[in-house]
PDB file of N, CA and C in Angstrom:
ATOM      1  N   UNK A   1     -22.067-193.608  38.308  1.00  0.00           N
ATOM      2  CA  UNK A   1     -22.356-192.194  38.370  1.00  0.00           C
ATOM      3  C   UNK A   1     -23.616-192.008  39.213  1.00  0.00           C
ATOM      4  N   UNK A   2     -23.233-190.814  40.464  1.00  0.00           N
ATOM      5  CA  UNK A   2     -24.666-190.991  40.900  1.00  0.00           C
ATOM      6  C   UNK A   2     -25.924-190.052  40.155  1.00  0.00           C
ATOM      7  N   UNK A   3     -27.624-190.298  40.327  1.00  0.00           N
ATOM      8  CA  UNK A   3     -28.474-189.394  40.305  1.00  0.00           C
ATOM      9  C   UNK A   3     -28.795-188.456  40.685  1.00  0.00           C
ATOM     10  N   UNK A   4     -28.423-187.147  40.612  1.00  0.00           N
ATOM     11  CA  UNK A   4     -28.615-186.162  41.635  1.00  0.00           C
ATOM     12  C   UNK A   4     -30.399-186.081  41.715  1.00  0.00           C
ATOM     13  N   UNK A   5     -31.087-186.437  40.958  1.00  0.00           N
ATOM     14  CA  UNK A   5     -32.271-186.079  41.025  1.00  0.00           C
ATOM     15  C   UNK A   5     -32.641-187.121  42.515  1.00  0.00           C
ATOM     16  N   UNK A   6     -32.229-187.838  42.648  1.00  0.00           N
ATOM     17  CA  UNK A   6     -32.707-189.473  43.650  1.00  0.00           C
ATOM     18  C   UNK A   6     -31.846-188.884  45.021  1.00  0.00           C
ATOM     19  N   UNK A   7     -31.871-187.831  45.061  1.00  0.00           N
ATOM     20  CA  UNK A   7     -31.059-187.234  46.714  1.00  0.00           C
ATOM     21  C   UNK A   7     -31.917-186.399  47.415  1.00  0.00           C
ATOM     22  N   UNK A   8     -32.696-187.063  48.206  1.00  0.00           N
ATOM     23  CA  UNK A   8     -33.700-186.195  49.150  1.00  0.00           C
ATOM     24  C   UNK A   8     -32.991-185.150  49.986  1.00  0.00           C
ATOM     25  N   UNK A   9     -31.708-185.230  50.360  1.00  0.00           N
ATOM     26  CA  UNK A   9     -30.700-184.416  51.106  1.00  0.00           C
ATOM     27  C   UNK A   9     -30.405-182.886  50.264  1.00  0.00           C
ATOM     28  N   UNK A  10     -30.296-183.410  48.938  1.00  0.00           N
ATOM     29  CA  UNK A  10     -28.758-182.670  48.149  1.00  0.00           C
ATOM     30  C   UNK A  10     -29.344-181.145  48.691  1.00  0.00           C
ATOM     31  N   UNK A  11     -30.846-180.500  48.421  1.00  0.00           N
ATOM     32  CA  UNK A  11     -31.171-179.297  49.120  1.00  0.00           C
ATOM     33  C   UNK A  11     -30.272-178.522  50.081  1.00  0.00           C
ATOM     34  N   UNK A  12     -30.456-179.572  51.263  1.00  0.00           N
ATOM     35  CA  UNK A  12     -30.532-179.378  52.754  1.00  0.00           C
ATOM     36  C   UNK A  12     -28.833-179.128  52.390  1.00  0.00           C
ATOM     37  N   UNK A  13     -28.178-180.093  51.832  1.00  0.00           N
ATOM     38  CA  UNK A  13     -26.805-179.683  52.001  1.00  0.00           C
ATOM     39  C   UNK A  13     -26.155-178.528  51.274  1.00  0.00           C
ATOM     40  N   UNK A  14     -27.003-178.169  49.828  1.00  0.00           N
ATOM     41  CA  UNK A  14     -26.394-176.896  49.375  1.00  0.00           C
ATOM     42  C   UNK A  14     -26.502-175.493  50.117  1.00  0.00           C
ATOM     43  N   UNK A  15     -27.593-175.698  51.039  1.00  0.00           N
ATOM     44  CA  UNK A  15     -28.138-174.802  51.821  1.00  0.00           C
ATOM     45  C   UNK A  15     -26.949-174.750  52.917  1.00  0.00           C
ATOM     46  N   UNK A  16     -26.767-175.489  53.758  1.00  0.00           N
ATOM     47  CA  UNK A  16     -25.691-175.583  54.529  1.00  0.00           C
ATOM     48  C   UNK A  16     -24.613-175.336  53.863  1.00  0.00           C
ATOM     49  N   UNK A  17     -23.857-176.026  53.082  1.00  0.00           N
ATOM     50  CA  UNK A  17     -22.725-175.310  52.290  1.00  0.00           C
ATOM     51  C   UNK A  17     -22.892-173.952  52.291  1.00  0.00           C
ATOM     52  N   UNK A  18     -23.677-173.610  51.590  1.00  0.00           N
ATOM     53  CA  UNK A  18     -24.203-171.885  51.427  1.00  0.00           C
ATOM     54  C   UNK A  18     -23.804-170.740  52.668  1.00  0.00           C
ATOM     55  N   UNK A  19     -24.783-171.368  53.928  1.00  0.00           N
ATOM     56  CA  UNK A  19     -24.911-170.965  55.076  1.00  0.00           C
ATOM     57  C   UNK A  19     -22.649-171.054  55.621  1.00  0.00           C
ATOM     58  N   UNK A  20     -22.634-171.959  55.757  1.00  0.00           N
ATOM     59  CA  UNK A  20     -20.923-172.419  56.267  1.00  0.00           C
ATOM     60  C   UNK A  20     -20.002-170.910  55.243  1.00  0.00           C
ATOM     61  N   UNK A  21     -20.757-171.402  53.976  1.00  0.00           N
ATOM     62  CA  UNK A  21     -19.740-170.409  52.995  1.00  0.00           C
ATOM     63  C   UNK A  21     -19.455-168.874  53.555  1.00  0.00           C
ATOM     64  N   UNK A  22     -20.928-168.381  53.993  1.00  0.00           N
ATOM     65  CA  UNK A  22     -21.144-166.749  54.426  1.00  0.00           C
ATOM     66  C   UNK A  22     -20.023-167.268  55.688  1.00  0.00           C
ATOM     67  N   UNK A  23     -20.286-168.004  56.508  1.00  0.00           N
ATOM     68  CA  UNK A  23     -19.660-167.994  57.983  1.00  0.00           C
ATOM     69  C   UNK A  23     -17.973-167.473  57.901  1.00  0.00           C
ATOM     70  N   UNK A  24     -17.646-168.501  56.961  1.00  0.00           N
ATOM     71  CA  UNK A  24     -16.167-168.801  56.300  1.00  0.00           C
ATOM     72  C   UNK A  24     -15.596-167.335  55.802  1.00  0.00           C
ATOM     73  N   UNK A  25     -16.345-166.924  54.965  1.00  0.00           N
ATOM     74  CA  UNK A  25     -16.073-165.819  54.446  1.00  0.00           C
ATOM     75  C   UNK A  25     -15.792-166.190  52.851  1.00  0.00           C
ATOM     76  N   UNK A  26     -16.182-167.698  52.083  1.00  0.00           N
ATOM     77  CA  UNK A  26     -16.184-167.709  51.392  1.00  0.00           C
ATOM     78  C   UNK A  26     -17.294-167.394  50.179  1.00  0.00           C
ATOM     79  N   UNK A  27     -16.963-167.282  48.330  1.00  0.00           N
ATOM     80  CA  UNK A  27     -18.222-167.137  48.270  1.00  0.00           C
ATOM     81  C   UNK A  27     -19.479-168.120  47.785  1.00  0.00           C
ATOM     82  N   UNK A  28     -20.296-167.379  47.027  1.00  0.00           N
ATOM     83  CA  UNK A  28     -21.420-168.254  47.153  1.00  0.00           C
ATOM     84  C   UNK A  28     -21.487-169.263  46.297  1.00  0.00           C
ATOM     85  N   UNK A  29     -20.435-169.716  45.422  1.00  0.00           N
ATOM     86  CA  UNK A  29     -19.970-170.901  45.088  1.00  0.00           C
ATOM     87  C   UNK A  29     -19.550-171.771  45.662  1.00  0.00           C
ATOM     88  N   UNK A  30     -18.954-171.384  47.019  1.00  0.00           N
ATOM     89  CA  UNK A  30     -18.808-172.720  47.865  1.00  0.00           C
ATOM     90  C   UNK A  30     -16.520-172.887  47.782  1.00  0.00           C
ATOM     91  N   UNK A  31     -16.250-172.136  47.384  1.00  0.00           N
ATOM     92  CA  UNK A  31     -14.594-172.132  47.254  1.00  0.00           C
ATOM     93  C   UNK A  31     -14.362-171.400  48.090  1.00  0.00           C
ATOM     94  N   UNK A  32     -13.473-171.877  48.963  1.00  0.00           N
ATOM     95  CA  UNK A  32     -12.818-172.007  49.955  1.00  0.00           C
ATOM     96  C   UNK A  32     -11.809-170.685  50.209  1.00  0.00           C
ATOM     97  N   UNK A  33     -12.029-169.683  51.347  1.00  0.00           N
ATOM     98  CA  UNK A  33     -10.900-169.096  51.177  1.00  0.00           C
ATOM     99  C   UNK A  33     -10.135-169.002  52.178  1.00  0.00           C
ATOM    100  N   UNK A  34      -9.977-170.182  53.079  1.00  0.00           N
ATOM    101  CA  UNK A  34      -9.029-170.791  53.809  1.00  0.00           C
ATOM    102  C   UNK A  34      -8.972-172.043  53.555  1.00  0.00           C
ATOM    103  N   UNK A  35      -7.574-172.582  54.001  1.00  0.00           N
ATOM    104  CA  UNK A  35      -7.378-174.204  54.700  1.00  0.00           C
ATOM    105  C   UNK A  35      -7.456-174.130  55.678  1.00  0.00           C
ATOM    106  N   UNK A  36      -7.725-175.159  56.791  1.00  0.00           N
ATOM    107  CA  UNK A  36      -7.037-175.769  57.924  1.00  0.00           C
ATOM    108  C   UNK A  36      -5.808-176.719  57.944  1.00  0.00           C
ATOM    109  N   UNK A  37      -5.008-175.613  58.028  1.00  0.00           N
ATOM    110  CA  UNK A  37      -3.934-176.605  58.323  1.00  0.00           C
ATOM    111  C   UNK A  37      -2.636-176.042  60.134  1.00  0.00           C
ATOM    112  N   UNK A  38      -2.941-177.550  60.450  1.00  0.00           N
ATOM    113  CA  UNK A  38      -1.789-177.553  61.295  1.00  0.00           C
ATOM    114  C   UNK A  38      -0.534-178.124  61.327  1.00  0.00           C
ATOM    115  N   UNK A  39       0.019-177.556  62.490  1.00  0.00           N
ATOM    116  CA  UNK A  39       2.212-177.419  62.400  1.00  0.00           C
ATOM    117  C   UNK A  39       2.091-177.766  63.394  1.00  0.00           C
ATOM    118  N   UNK A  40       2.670-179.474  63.458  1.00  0.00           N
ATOM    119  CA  UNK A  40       3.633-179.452  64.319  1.00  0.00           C
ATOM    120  C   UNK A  40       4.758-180.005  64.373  1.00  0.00           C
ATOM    121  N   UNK A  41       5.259-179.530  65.444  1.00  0.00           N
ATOM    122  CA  UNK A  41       6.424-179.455  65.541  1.00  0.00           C
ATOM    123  C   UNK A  41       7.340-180.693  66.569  1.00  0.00           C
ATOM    124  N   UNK A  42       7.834-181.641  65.839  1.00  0.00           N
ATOM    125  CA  UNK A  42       7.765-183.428  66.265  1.00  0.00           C
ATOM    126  C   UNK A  42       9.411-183.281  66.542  1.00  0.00           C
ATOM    127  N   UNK A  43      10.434-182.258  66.759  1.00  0.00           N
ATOM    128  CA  UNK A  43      11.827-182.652  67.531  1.00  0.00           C
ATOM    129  C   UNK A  43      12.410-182.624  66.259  1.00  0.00           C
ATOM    130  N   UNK A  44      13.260-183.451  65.680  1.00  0.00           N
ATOM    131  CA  UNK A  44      13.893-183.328  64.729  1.00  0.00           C
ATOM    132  C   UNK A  44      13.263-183.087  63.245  1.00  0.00           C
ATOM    133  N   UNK A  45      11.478-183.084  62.893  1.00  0.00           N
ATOM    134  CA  UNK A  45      10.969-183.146  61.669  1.00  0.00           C
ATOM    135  C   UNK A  45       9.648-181.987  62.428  1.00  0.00           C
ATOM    136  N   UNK A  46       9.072-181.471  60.996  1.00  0.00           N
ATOM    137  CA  UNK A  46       7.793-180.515  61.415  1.00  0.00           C
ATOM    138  C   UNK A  46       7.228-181.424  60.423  1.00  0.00           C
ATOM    139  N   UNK A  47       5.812-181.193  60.756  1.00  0.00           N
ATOM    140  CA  UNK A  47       4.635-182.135  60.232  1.00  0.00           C
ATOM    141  C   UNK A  47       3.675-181.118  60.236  1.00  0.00           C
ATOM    142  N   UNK A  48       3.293-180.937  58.764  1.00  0.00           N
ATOM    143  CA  UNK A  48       1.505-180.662  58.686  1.00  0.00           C
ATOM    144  C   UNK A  48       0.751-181.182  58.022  1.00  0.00           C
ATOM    145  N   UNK A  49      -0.320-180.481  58.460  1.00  0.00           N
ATOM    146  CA  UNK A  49      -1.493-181.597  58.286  1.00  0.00           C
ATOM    147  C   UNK A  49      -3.088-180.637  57.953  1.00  0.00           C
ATOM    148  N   UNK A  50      -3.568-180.605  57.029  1.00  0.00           N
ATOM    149  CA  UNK A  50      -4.064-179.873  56.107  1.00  0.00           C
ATOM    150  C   UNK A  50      -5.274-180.474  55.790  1.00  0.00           C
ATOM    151  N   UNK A  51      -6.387-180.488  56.344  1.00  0.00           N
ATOM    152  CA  UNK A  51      -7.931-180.822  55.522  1.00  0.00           C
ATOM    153  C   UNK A  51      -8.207-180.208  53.995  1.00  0.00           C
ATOM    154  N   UNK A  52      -8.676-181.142  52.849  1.00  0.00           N
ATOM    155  CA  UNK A  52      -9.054-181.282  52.211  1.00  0.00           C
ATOM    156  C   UNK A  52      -9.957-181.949  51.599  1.00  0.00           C
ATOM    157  N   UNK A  53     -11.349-181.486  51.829  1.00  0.00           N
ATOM    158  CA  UNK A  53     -12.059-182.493  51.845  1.00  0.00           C
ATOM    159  C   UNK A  53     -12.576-182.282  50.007  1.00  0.00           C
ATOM    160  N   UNK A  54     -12.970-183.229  49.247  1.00  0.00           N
ATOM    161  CA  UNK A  54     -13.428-183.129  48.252  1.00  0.00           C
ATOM    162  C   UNK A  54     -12.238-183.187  47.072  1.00  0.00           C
ATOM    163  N   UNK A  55     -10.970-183.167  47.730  1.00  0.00           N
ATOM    164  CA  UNK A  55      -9.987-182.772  46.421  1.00  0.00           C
ATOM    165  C   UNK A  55      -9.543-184.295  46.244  1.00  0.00           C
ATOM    166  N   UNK A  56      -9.099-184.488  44.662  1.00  0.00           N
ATOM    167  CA  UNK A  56      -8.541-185.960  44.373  1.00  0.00           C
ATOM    168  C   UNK A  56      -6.919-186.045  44.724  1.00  0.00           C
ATOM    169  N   UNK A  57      -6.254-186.665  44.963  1.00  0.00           N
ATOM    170  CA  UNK A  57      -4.354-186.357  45.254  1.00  0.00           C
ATOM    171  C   UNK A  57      -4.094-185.849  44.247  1.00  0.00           C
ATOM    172  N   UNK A  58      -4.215-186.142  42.959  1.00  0.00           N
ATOM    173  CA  UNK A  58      -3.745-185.536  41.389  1.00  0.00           C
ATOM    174  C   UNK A  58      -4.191-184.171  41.402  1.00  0.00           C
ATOM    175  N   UNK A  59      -5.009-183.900  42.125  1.00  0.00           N
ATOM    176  CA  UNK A  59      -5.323-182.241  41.927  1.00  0.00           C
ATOM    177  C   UNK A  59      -4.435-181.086  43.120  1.00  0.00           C
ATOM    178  N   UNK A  60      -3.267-182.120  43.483  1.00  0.00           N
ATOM    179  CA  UNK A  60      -2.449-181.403  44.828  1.00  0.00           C
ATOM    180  C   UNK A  60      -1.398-181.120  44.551  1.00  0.00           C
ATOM    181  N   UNK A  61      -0.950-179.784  44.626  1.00  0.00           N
ATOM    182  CA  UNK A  61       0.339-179.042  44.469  1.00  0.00           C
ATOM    183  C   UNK A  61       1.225-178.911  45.349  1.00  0.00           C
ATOM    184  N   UNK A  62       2.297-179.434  45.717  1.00  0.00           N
ATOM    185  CA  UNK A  62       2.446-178.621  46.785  1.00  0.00           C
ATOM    186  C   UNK A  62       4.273-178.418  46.320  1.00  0.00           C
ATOM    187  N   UNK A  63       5.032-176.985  47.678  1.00  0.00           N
ATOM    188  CA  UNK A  63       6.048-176.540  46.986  1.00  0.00           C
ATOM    189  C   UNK A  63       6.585-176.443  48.315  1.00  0.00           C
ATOM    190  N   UNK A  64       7.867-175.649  48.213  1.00  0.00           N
ATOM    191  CA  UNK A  64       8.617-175.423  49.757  1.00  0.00           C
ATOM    192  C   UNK A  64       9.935-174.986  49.319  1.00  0.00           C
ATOM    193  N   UNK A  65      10.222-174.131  49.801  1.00  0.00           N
ATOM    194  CA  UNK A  65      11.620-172.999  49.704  1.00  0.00           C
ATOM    195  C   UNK A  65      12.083-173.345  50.374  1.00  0.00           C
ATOM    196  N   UNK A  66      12.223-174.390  51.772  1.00  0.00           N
ATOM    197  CA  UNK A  66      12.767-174.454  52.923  1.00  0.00           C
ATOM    198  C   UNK A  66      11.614-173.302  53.924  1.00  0.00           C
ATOM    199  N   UNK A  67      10.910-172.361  54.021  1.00  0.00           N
ATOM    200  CA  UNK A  67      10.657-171.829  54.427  1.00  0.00           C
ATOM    201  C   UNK A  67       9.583-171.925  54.835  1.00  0.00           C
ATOM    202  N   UNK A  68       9.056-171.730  53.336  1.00  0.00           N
ATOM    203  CA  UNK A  68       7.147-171.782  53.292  1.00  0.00           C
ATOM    204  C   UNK A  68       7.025-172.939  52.320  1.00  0.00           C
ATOM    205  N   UNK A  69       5.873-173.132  52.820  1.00  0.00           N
ATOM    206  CA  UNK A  69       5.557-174.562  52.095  1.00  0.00           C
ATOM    207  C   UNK A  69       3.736-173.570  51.488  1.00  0.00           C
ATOM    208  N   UNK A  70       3.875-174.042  50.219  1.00  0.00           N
ATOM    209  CA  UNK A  70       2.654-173.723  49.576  1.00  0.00           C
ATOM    210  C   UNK A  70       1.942-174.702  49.085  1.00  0.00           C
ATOM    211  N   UNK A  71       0.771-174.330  49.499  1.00  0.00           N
ATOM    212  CA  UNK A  71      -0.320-176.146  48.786  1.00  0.00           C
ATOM    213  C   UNK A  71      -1.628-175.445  48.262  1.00  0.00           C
ATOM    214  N   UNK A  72      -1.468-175.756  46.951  1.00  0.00           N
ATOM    215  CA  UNK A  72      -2.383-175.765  46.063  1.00  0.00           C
ATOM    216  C   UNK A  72      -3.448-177.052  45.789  1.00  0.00           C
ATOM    217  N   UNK A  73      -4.896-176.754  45.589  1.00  0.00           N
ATOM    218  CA  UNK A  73      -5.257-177.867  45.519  1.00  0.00           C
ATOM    219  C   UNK A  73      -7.073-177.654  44.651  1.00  0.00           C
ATOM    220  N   UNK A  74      -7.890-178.427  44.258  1.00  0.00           N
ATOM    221  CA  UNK A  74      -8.703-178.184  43.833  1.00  0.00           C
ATOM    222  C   UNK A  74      -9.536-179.324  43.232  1.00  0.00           C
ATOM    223  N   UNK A  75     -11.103-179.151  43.745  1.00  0.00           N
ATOM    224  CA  UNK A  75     -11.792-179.841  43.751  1.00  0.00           C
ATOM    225  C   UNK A  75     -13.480-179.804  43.177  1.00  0.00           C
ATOM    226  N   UNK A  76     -14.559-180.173  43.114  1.00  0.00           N
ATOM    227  CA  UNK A  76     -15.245-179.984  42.090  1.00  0.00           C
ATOM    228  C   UNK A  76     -16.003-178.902  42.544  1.00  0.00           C
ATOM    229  N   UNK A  77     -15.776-178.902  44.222  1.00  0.00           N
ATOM    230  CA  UNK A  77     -16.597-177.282  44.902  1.00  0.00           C
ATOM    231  C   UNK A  77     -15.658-176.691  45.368  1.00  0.00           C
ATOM    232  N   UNK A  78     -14.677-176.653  45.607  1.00  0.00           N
ATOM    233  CA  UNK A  78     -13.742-176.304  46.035  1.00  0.00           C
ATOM    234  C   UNK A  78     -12.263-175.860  45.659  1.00  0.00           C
ATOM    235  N   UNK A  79     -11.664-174.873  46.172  1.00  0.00           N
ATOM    236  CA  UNK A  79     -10.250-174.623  45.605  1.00  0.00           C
ATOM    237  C   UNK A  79      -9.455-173.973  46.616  1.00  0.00           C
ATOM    238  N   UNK A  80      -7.972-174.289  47.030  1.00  0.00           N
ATOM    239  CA  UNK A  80      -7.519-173.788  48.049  1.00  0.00           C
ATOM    240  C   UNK A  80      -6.100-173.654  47.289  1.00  0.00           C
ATOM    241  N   UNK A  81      -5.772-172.465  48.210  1.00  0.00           N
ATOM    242  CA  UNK A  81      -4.332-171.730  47.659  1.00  0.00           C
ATOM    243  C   UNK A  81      -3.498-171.487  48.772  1.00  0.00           C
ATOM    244  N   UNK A  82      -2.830-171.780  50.132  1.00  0.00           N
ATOM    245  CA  UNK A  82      -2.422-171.339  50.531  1.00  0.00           C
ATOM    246  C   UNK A  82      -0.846-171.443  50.967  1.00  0.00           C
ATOM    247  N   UNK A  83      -0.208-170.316  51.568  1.00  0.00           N
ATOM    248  CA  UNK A  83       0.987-170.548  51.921  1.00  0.00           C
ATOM    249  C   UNK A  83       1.349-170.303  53.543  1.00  0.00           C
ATOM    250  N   UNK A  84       1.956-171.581  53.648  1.00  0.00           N
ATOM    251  CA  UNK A  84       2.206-171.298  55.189  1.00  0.00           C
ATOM    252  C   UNK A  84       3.635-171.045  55.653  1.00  0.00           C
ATOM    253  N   UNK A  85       4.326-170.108  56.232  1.00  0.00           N
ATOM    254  CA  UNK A  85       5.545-170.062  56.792  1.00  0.00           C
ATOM    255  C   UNK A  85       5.427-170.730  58.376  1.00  0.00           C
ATOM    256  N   UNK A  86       6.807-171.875  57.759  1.00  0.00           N
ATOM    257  CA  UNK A  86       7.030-172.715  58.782  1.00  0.00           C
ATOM    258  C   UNK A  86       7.801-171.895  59.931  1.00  0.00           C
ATOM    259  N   UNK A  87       7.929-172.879  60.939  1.00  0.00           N
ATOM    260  CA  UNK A  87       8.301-172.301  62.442  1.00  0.00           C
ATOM    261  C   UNK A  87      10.042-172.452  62.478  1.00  0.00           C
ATOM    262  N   UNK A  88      10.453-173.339  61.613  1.00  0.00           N
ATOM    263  CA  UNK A  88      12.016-173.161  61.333  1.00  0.00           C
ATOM    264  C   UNK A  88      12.373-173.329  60.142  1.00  0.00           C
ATOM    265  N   UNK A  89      13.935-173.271  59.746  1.00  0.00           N
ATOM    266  CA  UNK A  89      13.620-173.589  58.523  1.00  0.00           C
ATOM    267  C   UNK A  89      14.297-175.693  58.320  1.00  0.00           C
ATOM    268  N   UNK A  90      13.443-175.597  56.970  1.00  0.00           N
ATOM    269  CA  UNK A  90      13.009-177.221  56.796  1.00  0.00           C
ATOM    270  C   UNK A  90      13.968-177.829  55.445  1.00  0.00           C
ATOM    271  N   UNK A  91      14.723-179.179  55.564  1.00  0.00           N
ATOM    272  CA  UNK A  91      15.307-179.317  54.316  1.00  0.00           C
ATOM    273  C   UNK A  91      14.232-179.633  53.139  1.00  0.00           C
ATOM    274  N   UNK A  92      13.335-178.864  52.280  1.00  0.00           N
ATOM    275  CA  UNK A  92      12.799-179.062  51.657  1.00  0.00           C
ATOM    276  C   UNK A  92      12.600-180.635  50.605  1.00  0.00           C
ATOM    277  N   UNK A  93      13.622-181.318  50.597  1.00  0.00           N
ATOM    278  CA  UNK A  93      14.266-182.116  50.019  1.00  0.00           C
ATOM    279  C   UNK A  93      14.064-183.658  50.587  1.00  0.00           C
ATOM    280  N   UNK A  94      13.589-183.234  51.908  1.00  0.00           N
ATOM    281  CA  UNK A  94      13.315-184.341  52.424  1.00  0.00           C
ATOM    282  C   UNK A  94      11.912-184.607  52.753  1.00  0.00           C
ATOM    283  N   UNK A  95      11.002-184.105  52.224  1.00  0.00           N
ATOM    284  CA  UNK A  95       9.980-183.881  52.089  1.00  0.00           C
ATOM    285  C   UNK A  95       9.168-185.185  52.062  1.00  0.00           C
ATOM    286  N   UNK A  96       7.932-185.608  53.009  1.00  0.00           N
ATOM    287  CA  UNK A  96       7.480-186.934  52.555  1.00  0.00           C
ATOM    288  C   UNK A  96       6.174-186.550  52.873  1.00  0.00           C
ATOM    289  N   UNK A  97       5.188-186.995  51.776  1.00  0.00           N
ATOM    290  CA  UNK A  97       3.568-186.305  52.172  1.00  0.00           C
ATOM    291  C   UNK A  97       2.533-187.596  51.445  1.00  0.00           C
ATOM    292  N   UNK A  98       1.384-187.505  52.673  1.00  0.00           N
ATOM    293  CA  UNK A  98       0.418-188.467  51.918  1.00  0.00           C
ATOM    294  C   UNK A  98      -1.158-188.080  52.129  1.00  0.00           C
ATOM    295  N   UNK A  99      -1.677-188.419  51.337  1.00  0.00           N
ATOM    296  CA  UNK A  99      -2.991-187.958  51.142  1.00  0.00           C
ATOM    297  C   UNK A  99      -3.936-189.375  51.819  1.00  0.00           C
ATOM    298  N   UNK A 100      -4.558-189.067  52.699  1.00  0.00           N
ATOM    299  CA  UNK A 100      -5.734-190.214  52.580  1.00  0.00           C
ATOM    300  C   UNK A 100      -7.291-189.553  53.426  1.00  0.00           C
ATOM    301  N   UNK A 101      -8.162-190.121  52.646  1.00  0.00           N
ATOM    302  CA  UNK A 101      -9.988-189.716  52.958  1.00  0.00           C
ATOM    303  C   UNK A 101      -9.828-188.342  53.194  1.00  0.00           C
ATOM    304  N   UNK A 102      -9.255-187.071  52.594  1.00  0.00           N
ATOM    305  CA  UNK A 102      -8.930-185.664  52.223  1.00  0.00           C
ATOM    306  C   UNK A 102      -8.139-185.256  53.166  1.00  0.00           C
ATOM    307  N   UNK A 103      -7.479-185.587  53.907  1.00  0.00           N
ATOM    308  CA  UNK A 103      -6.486-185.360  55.218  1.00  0.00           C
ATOM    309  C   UNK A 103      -5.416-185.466  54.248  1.00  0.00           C
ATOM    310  N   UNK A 104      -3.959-183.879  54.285  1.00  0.00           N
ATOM    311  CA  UNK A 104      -2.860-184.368  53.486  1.00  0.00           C
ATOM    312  C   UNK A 104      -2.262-184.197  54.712  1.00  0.00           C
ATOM    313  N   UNK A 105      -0.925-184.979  54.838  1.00  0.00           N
ATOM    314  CA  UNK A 105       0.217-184.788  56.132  1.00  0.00           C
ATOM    315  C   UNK A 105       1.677-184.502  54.958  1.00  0.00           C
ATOM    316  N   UNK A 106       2.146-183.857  55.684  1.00  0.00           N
ATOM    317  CA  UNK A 106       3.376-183.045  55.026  1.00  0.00           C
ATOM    318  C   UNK A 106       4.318-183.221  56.028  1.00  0.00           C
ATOM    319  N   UNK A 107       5.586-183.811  55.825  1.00  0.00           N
ATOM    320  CA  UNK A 107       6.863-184.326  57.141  1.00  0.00           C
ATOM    321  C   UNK A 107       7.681-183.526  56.301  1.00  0.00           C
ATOM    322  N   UNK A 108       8.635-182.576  56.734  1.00  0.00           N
ATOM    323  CA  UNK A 108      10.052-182.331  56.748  1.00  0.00           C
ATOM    324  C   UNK A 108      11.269-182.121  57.291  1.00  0.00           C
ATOM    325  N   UNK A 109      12.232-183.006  57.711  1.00  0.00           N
ATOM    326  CA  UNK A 109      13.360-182.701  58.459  1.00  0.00           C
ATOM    327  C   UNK A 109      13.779-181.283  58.697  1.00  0.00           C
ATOM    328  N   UNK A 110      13.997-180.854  59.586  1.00  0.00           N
ATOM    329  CA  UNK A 110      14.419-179.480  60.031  1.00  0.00           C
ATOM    330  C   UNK A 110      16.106-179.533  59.404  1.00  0.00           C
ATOM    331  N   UNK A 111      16.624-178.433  59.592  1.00  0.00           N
ATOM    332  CA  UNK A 111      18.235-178.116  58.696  1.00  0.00           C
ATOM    333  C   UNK A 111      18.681-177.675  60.256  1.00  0.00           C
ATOM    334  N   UNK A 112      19.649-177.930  60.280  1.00  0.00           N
ATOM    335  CA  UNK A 112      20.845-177.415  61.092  1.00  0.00           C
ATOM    336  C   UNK A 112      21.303-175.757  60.954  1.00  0.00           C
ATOM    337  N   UNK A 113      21.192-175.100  62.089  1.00  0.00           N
ATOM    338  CA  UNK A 113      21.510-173.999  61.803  1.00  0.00           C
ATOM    339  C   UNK A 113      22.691-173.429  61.029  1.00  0.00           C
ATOM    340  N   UNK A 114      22.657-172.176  60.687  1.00  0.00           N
ATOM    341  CA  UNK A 114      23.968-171.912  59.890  1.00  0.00           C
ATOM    342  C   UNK A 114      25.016-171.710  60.393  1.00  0.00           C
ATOM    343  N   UNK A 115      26.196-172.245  59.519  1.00  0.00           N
ATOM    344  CA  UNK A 115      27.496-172.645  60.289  1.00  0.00           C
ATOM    345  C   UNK A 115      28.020-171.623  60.455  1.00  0.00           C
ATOM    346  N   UNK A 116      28.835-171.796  61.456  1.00  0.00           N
ATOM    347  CA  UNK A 116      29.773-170.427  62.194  1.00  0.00           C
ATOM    348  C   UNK A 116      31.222-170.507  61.069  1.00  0.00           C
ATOM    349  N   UNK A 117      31.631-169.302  61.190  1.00  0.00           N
ATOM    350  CA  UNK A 117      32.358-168.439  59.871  1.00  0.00           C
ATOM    351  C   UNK A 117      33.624-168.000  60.775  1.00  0.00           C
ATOM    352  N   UNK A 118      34.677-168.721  60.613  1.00  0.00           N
ATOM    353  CA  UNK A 118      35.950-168.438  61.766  1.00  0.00           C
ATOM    354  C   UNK A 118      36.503-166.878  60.692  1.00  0.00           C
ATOM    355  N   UNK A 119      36.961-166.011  61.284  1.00  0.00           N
ATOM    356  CA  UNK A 119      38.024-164.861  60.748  1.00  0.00           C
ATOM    357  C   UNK A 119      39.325-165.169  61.282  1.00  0.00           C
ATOM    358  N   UNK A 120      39.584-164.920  59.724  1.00  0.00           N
ATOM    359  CA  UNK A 120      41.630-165.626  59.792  1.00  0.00           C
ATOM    360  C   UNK A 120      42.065-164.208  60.249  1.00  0.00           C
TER     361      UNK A 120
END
């Protein structure tokens, strides 16, 4: 466990947090009221990729309609809620995501458009 008292920094950084927070538009607790996350878009699969810095993997939600993919997440300064609508739609199902040093990546196969409907 560390000492917070034995951190010649910890000041300088709540101050900055603080300062970043007004920038952000978050508040003065330091929670987050955006992610960064990016889409792209890799040919047959979309991939995102989502900073999280401070959150543990067990504290990560995440969901997907095929559509929008929502990621919940939360951390000891931090908390993020957001939903992103993807650029096509995605087989939710095939979903493969990994967390490492607060970077999450999110892969999902794209679906085949909808099938054509012959009239007898």
């Amino acid at each position: 466990m560390r000492d917070e008292r034995d951190d010649p920094f910890d000041n300088i950084f709540d101050e900055i947090e603080r300062m970043m927070s007004e920038m952000t538009g978050g508040d003065a607790t330091g929670f987050a009221s955006e992610t960064h996350i990016d889409v792209y878009d890799e040919g047959e699969a979309i991939r995102l990729v989502a900073d999280l810095p401070g959150v543990e993997k067990d504290a990560i939600d995440l969901k997907c309609d095929g559509e929008t993919l929502t990621v919940s997440a939360a951390g000891d300064r931090r908390e993020y809620d957001e939903r992103v609508t993807l650029p096509v739609r995605v087989d939710e199902h095939s979903a493969k995501a990994s967390f490492k040093n607060g970077v999450l990546q999110v892969t999902f196969q794209k679906t085949e458009d909808s099938a054509a409907i012959d009239v007898e």
